[in-house]
C-alpha atoms as a PDB file:
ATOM      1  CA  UNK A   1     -13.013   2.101 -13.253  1.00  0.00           C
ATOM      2  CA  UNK A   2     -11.685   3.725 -10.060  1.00  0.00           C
ATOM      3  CA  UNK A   3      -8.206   4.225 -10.466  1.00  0.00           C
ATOM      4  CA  UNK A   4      -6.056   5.514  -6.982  1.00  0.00           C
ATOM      5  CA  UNK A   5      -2.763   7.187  -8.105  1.00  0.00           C
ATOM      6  CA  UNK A   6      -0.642   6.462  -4.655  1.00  0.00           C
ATOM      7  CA  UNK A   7       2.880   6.672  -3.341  1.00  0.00           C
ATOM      8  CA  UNK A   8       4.242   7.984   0.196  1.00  0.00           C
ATOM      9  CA  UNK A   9       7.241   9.829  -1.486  1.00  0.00           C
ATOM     10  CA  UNK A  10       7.019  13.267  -2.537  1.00  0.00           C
ATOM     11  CA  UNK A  11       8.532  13.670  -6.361  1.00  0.00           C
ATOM     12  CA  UNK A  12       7.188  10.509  -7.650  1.00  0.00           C
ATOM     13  CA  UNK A  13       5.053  12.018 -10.367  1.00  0.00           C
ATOM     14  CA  UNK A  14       1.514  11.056  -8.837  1.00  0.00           C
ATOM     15  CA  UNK A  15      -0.144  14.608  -9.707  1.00  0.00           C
ATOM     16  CA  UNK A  16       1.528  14.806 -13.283  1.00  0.00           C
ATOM     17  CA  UNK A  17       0.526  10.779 -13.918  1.00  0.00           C
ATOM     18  CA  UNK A  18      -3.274  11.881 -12.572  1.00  0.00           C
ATOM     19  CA  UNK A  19      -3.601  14.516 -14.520  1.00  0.00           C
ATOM     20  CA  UNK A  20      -2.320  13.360 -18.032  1.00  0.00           C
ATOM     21  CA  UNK A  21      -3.862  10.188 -17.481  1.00  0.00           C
ATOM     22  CA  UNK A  22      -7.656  11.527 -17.253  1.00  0.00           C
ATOM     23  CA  UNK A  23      -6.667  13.657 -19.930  1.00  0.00           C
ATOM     24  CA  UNK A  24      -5.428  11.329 -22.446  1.00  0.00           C
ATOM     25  CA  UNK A  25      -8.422   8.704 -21.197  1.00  0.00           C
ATOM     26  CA  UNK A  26     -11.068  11.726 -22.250  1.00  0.00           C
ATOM     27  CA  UNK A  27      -9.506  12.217 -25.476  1.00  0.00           C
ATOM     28  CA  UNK A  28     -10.846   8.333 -25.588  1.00  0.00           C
ATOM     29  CA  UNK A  29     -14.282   9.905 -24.961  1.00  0.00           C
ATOM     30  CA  UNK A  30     -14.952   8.800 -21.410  1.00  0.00           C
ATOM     31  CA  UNK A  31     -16.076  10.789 -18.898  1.00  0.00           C
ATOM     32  CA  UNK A  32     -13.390  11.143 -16.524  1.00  0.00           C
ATOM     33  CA  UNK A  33     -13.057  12.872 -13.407  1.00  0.00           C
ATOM     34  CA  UNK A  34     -10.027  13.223 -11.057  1.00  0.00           C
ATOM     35  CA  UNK A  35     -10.195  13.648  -7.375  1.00  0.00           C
ATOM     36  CA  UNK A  36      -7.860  15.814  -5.588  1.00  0.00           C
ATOM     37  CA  UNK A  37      -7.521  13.943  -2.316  1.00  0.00           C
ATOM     38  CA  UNK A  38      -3.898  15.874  -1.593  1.00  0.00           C
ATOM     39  CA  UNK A  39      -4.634  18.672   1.054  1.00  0.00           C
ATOM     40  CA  UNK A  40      -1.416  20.047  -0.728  1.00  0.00           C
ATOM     41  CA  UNK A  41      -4.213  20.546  -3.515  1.00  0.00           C
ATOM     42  CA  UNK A  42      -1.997  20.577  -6.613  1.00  0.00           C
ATOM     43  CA  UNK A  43      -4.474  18.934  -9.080  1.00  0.00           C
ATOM     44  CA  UNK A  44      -7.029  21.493  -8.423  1.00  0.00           C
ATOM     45  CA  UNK A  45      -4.763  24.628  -9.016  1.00  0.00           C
ATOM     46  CA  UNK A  46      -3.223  23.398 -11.891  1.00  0.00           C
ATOM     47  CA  UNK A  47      -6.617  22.776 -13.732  1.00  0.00           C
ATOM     48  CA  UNK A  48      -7.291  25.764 -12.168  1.00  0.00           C
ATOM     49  CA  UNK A  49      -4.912  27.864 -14.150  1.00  0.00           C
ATOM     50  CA  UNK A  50      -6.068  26.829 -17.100  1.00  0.00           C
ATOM     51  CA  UNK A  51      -6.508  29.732 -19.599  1.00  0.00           C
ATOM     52  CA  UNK A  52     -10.174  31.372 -20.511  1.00  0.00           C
ATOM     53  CA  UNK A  53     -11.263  29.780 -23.982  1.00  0.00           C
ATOM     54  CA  UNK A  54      -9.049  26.493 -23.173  1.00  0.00           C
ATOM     55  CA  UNK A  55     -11.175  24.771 -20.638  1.00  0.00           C
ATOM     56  CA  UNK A  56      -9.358  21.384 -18.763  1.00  0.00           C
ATOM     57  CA  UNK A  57     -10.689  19.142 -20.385  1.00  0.00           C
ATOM     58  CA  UNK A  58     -11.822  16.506 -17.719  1.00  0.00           C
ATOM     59  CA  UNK A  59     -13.160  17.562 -13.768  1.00  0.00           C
ATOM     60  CA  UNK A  60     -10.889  18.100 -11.299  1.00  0.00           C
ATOM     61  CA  UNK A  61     -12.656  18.617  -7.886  1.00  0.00           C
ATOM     62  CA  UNK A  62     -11.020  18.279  -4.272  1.00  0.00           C
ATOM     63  CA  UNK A  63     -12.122  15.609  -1.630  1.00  0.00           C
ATOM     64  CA  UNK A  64      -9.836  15.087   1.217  1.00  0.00           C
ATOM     65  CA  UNK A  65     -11.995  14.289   3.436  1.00  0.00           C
ATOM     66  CA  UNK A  66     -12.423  11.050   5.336  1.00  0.00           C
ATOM     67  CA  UNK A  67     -15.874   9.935   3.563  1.00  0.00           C
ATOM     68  CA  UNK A  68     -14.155   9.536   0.579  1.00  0.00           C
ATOM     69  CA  UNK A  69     -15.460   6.428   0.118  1.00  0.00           C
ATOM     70  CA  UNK A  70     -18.720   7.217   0.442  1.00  0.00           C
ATOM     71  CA  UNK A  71     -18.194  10.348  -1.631  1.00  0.00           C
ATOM     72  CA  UNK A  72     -17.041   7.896  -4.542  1.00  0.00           C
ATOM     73  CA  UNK A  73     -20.306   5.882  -4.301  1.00  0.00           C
ATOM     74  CA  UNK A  74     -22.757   8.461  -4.989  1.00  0.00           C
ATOM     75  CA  UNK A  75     -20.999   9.862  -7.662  1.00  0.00           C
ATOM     76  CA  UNK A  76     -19.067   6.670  -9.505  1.00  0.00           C
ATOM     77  CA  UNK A  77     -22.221   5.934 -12.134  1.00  0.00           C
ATOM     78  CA  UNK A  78     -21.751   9.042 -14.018  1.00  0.00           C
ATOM     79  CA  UNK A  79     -18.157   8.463 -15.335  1.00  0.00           C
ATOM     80  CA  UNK A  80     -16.176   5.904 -16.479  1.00  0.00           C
ATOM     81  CA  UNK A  81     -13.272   6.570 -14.850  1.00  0.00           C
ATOM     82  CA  UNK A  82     -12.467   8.235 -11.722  1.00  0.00           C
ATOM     83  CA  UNK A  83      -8.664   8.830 -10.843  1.00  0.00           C
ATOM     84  CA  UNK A  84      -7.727   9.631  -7.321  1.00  0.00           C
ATOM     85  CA  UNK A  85      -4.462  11.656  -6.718  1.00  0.00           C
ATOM     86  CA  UNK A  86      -3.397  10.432  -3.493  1.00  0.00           C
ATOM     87  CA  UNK A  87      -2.100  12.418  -0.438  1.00  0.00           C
ATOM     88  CA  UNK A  88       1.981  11.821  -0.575  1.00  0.00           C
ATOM     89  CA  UNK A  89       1.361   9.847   3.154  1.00  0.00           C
ATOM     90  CA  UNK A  90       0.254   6.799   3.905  1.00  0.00           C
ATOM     91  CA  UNK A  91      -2.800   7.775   6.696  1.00  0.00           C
ATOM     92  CA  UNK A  92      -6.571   7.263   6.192  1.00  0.00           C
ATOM     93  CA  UNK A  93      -6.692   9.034   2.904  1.00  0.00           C
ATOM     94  CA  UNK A  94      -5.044   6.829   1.222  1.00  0.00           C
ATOM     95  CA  UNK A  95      -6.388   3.699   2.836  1.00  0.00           C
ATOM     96  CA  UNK A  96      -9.599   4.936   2.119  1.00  0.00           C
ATOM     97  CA  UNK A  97      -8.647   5.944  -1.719  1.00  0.00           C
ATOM     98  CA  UNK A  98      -7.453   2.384  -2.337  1.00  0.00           C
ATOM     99  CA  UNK A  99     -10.416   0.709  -0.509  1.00  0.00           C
ATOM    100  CA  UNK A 100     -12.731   2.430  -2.886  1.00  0.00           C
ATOM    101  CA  UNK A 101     -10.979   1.170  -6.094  1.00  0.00           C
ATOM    102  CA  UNK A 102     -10.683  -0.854  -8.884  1.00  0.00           C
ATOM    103  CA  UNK A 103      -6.683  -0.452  -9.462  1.00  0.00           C
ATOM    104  CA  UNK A 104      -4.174   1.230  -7.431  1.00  0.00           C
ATOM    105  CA  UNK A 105      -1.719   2.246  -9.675  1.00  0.00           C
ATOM    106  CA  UNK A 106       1.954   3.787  -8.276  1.00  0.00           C
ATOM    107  CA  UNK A 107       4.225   5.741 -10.001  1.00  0.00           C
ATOM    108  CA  UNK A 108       7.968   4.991  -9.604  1.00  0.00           C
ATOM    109  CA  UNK A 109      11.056   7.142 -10.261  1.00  0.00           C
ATOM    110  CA  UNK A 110      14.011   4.717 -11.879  1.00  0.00           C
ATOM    111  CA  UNK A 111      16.379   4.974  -8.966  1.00  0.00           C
ATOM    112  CA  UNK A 112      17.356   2.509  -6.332  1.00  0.00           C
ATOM    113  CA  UNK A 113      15.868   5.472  -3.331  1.00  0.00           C
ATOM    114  CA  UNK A 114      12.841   5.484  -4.880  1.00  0.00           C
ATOM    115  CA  UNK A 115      12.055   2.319  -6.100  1.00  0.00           C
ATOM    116  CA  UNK A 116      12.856   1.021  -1.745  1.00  0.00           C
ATOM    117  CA  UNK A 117      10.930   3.827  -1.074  1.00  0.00           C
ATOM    118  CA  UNK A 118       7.691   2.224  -2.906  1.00  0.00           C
ATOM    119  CA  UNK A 119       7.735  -0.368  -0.314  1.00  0.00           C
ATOM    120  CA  UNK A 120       5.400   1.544   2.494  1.00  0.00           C
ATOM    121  CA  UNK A 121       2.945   2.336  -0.631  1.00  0.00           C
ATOM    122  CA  UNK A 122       2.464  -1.707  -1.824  1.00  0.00           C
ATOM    123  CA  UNK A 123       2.181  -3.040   1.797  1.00  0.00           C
ATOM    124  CA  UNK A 124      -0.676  -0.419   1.982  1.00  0.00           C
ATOM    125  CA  UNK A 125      -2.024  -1.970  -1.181  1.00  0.00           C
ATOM    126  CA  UNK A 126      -1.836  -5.051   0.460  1.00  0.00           C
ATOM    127  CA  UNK A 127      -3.515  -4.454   3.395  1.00  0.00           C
ATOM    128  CA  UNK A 128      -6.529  -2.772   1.535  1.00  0.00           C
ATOM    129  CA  UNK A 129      -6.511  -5.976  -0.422  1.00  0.00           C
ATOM    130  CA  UNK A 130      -7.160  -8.108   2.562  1.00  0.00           C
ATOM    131  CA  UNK A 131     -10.962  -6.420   2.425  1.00  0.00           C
ATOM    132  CA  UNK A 132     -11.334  -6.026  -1.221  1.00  0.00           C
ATOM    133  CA  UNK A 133      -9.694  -9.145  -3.200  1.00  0.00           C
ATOM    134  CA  UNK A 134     -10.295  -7.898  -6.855  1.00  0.00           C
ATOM    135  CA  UNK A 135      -8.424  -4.516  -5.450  1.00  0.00           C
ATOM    136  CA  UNK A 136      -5.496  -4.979  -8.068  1.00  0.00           C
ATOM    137  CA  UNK A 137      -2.123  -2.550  -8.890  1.00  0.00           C
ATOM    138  CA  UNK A 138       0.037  -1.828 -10.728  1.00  0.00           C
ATOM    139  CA  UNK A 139       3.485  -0.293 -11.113  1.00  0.00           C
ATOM    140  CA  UNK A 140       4.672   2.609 -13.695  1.00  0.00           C
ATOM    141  CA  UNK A 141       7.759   3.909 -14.109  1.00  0.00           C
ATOM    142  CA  UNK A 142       7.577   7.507 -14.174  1.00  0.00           C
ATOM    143  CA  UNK A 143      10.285  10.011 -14.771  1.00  0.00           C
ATOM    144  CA  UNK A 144      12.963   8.065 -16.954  1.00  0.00           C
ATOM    145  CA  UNK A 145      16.126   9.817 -18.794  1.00  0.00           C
ATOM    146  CA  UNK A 146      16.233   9.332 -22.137  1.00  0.00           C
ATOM    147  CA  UNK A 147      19.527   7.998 -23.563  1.00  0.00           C
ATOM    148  CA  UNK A 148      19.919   5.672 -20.359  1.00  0.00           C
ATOM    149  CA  UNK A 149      19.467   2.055 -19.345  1.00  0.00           C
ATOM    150  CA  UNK A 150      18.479   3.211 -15.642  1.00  0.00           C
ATOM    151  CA  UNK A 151      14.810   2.658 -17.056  1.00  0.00           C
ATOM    152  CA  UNK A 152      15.210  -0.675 -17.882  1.00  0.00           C
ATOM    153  CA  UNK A 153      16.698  -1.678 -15.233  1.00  0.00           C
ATOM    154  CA  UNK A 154      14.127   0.028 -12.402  1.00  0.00           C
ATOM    155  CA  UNK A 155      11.600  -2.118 -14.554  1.00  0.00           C
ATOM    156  CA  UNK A 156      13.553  -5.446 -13.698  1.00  0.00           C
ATOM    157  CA  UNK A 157      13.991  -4.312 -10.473  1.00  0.00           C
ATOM    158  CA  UNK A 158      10.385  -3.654 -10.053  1.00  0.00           C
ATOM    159  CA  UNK A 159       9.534  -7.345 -10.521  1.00  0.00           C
ATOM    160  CA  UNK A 160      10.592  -8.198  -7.317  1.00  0.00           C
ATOM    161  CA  UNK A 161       7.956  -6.334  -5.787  1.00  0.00           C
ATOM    162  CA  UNK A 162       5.556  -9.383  -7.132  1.00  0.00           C
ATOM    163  CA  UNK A 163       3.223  -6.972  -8.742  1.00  0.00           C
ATOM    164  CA  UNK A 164       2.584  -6.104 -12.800  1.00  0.00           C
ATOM    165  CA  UNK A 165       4.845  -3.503 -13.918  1.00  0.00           C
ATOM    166  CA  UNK A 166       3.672  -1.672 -16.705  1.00  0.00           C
ATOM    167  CA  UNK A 167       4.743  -1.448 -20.187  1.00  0.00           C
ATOM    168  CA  UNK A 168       4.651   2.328 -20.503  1.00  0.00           C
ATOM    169  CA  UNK A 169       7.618   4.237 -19.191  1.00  0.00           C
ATOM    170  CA  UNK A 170       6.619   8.215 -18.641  1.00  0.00           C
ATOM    171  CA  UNK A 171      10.031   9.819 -19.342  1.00  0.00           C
ATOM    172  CA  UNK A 172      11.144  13.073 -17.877  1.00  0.00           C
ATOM    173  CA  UNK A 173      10.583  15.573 -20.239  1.00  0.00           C
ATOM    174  CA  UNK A 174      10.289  19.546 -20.181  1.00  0.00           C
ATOM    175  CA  UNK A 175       6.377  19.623 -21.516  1.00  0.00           C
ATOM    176  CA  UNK A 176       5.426  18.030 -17.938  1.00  0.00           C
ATOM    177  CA  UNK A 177       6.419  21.757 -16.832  1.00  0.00           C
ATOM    178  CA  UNK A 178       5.689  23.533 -19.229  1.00  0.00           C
ATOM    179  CA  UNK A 179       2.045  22.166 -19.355  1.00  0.00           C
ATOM    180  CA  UNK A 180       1.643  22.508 -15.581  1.00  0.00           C
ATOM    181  CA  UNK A 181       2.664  26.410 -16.430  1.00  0.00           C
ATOM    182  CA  UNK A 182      -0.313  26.566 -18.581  1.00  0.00           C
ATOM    183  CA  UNK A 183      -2.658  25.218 -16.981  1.00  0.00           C
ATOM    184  CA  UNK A 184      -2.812  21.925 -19.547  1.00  0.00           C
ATOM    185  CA  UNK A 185      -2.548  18.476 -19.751  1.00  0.00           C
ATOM    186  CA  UNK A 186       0.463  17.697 -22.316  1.00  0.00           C
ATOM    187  CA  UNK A 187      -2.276  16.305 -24.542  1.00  0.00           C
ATOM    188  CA  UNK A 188      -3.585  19.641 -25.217  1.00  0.00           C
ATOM    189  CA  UNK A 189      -0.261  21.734 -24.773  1.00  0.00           C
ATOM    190  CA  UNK A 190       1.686  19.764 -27.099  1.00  0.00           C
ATOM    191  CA  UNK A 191      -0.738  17.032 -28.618  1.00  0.00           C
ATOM    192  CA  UNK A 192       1.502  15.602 -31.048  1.00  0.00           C
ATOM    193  CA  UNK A 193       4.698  15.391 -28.218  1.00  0.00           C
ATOM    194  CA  UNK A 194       6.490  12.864 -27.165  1.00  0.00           C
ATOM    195  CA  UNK A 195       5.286  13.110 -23.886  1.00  0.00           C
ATOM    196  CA  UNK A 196       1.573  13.051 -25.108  1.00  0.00           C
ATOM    197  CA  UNK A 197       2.275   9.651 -27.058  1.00  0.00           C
ATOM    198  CA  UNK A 198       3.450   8.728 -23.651  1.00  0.00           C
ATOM    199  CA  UNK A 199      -0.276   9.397 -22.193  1.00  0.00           C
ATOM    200  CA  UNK A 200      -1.776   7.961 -24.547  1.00  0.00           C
ATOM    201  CA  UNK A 201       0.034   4.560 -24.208  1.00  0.00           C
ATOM    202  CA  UNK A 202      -0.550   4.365 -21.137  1.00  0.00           C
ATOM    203  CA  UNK A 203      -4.431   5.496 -21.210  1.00  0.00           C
ATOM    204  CA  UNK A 204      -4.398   2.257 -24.106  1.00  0.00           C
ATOM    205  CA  UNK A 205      -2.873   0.220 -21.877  1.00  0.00           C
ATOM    206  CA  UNK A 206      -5.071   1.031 -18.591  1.00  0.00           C
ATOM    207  CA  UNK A 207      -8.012   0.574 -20.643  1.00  0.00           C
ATOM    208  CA  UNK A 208      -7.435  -2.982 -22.185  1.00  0.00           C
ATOM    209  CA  UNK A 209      -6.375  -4.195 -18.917  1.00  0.00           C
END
């Protein structure tokens, strides 16, 4: 499965969700492999900083170039998933990124700014649909406060975008950092975390779909 991780606005969580995704979906034992396509390159350095005798535990390579699609072709039989971490822009990489995949999944903050904000990212989805009709997507809500409702409610909200809005919530939580610091996914920083469990929903839930 090609997965694109997209959305226009900065701060969404779309490097964090890319990361920790292919992480928790290797702990699965697939091969995974995530493609920086940011020229902000933020996957790459933090599997980069992982520590000597702690390897990252899935590839992380950079592609932002405009062949991206082609790039995914030659490569997409030797792993079962590949996750591409979108540009935070709307151009020809991400165009291209969605054209090339399987599920275009978009991480959403819970506030009323960003959840209007997702609107440039979906009619992108859209139009990439119009030349791929099994293109599908999905939304997540990333970043939630524990001990409020605003979750909840983003997730109702959501719905009126017309598209699936998935059952995992990714809360905000200080292991995102702290992992990042390290050069981990939370998975292997904290693997029994809350934020971990959180990963691994989600990986269940991307995989049965």
């Amino acid at each position: 499965m090609i997965i694109a991780i997209a959305n226009q606005k900065g701060g969404s969580g779309k490097t964090t969700t890319a990361i920790n995704l292919a992480a928790a979906l290797a702990e699965r034992g697939k091969q995974v492999i995530v493609i920086d396509a940011d020229p902000q390159a933020s996957a790459q350095d933090w599997a980069g900083a992982a520590p000597q005798g702690r390897p990252f535990p899935v590839f992380v390579v950079g592609y932002a170039r405009s062949n991206l699609a082609q790039h995914i072709e030659h490569i997409k039989e030797q792993y079962d998933y590949i996750l591409i971490d979108c540009p935070p822009a709307l151009g020809e990489m991400s165009r291209a990124a969605m054209s090339a995949s399987d599920l275009v999944l978009i991480p959403v903050p819970p506030s009323p700014l960003d959840i209007r904000a997702a609107a440039p990212t979906i009619t992108l989805y859209h139009e990439a649909r119009t030349g791929r009709p099994q293109l599908r997507a999905a939304l997540l809500v990333t970043r939630r406060i524990a001990g409020t409702s605003v979750g909840k409610q983003a997730a109702q909200a959501l719905l009126g975008y017309e598209l699936p809005v998935l059952s995992t919530e990714i809360y905000q939580r200080s292991a995102h950092v702290n992992a990042a610091g390290y050069g981990l996914p939370v998975t292997s920083f904290e693997p029994r975390g809350k934020a971990a469990q959180e990963y691994r929903r989600l990986a269940e839930e991307i995989a049965s779909g």
